[in-house]
Protein backbone atom coordinates (compact mmCIF):
# COMPACT_ATOMS: atom_id res chain seq x y z
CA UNK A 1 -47.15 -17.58 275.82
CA UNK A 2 -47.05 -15.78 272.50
CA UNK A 3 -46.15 -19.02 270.46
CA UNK A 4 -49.04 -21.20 272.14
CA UNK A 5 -51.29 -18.38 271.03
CA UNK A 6 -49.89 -18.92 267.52
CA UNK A 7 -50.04 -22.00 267.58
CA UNK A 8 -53.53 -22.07 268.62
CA UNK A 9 -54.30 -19.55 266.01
CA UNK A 10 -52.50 -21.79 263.41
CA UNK A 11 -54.19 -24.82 264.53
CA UNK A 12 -57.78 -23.07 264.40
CA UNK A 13 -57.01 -21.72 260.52
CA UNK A 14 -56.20 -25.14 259.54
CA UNK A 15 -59.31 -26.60 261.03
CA UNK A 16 -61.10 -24.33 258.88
CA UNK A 17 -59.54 -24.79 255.95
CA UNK A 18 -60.11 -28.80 256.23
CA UNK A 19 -63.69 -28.26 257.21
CA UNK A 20 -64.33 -26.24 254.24
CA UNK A 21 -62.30 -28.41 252.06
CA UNK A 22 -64.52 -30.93 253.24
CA UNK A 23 -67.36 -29.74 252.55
CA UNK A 24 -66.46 -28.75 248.86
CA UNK A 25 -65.78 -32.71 248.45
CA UNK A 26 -68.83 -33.68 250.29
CA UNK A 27 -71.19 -31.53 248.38
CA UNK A 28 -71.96 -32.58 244.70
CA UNK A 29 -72.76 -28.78 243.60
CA UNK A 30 -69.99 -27.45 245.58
CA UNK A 31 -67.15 -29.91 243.85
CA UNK A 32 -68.67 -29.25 240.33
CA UNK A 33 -68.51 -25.47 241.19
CA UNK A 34 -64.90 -25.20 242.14
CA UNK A 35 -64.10 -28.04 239.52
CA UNK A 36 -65.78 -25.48 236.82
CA UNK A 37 -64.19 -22.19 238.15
CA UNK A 38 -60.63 -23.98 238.15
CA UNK A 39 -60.92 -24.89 234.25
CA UNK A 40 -62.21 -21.34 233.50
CA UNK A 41 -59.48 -19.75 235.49
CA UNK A 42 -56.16 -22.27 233.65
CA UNK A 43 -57.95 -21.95 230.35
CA UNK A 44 -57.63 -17.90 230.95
CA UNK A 45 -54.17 -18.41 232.03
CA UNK A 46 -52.58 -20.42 229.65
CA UNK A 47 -55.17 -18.36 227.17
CA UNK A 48 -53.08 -15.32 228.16
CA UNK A 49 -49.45 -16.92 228.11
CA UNK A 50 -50.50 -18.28 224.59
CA UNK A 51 -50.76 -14.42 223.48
CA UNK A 52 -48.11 -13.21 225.31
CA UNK A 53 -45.47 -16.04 223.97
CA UNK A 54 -47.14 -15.54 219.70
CA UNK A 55 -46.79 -11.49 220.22
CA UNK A 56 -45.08 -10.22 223.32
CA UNK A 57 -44.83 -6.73 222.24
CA UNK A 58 -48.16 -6.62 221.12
CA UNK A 59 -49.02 -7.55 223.78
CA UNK A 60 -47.17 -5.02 226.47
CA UNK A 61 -48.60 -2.47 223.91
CA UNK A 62 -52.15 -3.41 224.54
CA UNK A 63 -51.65 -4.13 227.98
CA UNK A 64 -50.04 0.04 227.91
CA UNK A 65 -52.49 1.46 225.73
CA UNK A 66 -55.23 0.03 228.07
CA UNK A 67 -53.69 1.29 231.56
CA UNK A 68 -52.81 4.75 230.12
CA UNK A 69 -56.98 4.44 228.70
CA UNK A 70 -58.21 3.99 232.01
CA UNK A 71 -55.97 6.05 233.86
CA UNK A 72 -56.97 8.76 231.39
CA UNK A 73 -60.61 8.27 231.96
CA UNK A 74 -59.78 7.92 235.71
CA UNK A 75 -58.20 11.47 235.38
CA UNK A 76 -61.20 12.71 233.08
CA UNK A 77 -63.59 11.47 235.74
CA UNK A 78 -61.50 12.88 238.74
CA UNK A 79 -61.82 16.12 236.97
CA UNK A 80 -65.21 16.45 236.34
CA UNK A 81 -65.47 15.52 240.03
CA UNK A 82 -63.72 18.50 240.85
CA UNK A 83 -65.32 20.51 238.45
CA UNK A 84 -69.05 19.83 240.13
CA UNK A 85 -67.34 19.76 244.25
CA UNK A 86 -65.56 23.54 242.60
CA UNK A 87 -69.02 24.81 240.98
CA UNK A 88 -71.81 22.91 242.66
CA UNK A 89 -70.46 22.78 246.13
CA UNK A 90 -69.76 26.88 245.54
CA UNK A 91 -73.44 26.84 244.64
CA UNK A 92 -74.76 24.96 247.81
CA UNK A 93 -72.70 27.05 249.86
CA UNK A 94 -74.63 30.17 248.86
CA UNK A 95 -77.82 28.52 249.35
CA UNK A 96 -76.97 27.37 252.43
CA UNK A 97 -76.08 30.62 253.61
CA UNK A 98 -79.29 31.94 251.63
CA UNK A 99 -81.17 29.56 253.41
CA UNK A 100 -79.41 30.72 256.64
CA UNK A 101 -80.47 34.37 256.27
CA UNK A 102 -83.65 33.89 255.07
CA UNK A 103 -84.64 32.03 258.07
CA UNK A 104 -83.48 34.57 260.44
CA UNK A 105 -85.28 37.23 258.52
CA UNK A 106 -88.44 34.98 258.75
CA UNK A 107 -87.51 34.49 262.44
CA UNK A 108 -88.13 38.59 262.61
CA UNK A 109 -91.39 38.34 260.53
CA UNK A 110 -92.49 36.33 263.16
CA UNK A 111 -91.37 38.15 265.95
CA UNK A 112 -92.71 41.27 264.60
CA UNK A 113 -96.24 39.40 263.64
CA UNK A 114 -96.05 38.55 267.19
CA UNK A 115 -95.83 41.70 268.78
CA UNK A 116 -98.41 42.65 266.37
CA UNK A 117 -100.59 40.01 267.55
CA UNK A 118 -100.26 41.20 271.06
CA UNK A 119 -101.29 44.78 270.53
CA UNK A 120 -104.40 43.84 268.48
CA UNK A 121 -105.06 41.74 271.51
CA UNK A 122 -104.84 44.66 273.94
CA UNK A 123 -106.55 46.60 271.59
CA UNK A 124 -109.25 43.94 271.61
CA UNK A 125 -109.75 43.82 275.06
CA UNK A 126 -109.94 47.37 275.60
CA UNK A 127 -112.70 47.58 273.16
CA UNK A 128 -114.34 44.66 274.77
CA UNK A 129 -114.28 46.77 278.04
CA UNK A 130 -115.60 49.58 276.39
CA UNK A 131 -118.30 47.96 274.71
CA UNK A 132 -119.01 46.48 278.44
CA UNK A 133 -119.07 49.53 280.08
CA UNK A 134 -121.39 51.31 277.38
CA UNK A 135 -123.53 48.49 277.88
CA UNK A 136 -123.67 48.83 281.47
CA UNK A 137 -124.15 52.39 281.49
CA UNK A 138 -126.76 51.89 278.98
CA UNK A 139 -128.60 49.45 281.11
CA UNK A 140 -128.33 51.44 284.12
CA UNK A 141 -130.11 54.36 282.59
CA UNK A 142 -132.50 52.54 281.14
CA UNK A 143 -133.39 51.18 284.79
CA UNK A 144 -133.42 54.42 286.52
CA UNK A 145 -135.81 55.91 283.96
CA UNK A 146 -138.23 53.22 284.45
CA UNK A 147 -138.16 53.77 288.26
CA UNK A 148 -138.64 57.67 288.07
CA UNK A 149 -142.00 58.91 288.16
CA UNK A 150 -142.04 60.36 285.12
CA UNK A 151 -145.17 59.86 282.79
CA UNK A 152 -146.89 61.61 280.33
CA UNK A 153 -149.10 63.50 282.21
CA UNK A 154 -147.89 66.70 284.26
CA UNK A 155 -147.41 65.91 287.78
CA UNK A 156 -147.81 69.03 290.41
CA UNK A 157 -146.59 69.28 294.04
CA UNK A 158 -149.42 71.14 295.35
CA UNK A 159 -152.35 69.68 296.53
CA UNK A 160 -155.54 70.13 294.25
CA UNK A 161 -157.60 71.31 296.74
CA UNK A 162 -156.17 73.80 297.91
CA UNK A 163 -158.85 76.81 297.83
């Protein structure tokens, strides 16, 4: 079962590769494409085995010097890496945890402002019900005066004829 499978596989990949072949031939911008990127790619090669074959040494010297360039600047890179994750990751740490406290401390301020809030509030409704009350007392003694009989002039029990 394992080989049909292959085979399958096989069959499928080689499909592909025709198609696509295909197509490269088919299509005029395609073949000049592939025809130009072929000639670029042996001119480099036999460019390269010209040098190596007029100066071999020279050439593994170059080839040295330029590997142990860029795995030097690799290194010099890697380290400076390091250098910001050792001092700038160090830094954000402490910010974070800056950042951390400072909201919990806010998270008090609030909690504090809060309760704050809530005794002004009591303290605003109890003057409100004072300042209800006074008015209501006010008004109540303001009523009963009017309904006294008390005027300007002197009232007496007695009769005035009384002789």
């Amino acid at each position: 079962m394992e080989k049909t499978k292959n085979k399958k596989v096989g069959l499928l990949v080689g499909a592909g590769a025709l198609a696509g072949i295909s197509f490269i031939l088919l299509n005029p911008k395609a073949k000049g494409k592939v025809k130009d990127t072929s000639k670029n790619a042996k001119d480099s090669v036999v460019s390269y085995t010209q040098k190596i074959k007029d100066d071999p040494n020279g050439t593994k010297q170059y080839i040295v010097e330029n590997a142990k360039q860029t795995l030097s600047s690799a290194q010099q890179a890697l380290e400076r890496v390091q250098d910001v994750w050792d001092n700038e990751g160090q830094e954000i740490k402490e910010t974070a945890k800056n950042i951390v406290e400072d909201t919990k401390e806010l998270g008090d301020h609030a909690k504090d402002a809060k309760e704050g809030m809530k005794d002004v509030k009591s303290d605003m409704n109890e003057a409100k019900n004072t300042a209800m009350e006074t008015g209501k007392k006010m008004k109540k003694d303001s009523k009963s005066k009017r309904s006294s009989n008390e005027t300007d002039h002197h009232v007496l029990d007695e009769p005035i004829n009384k002789m």
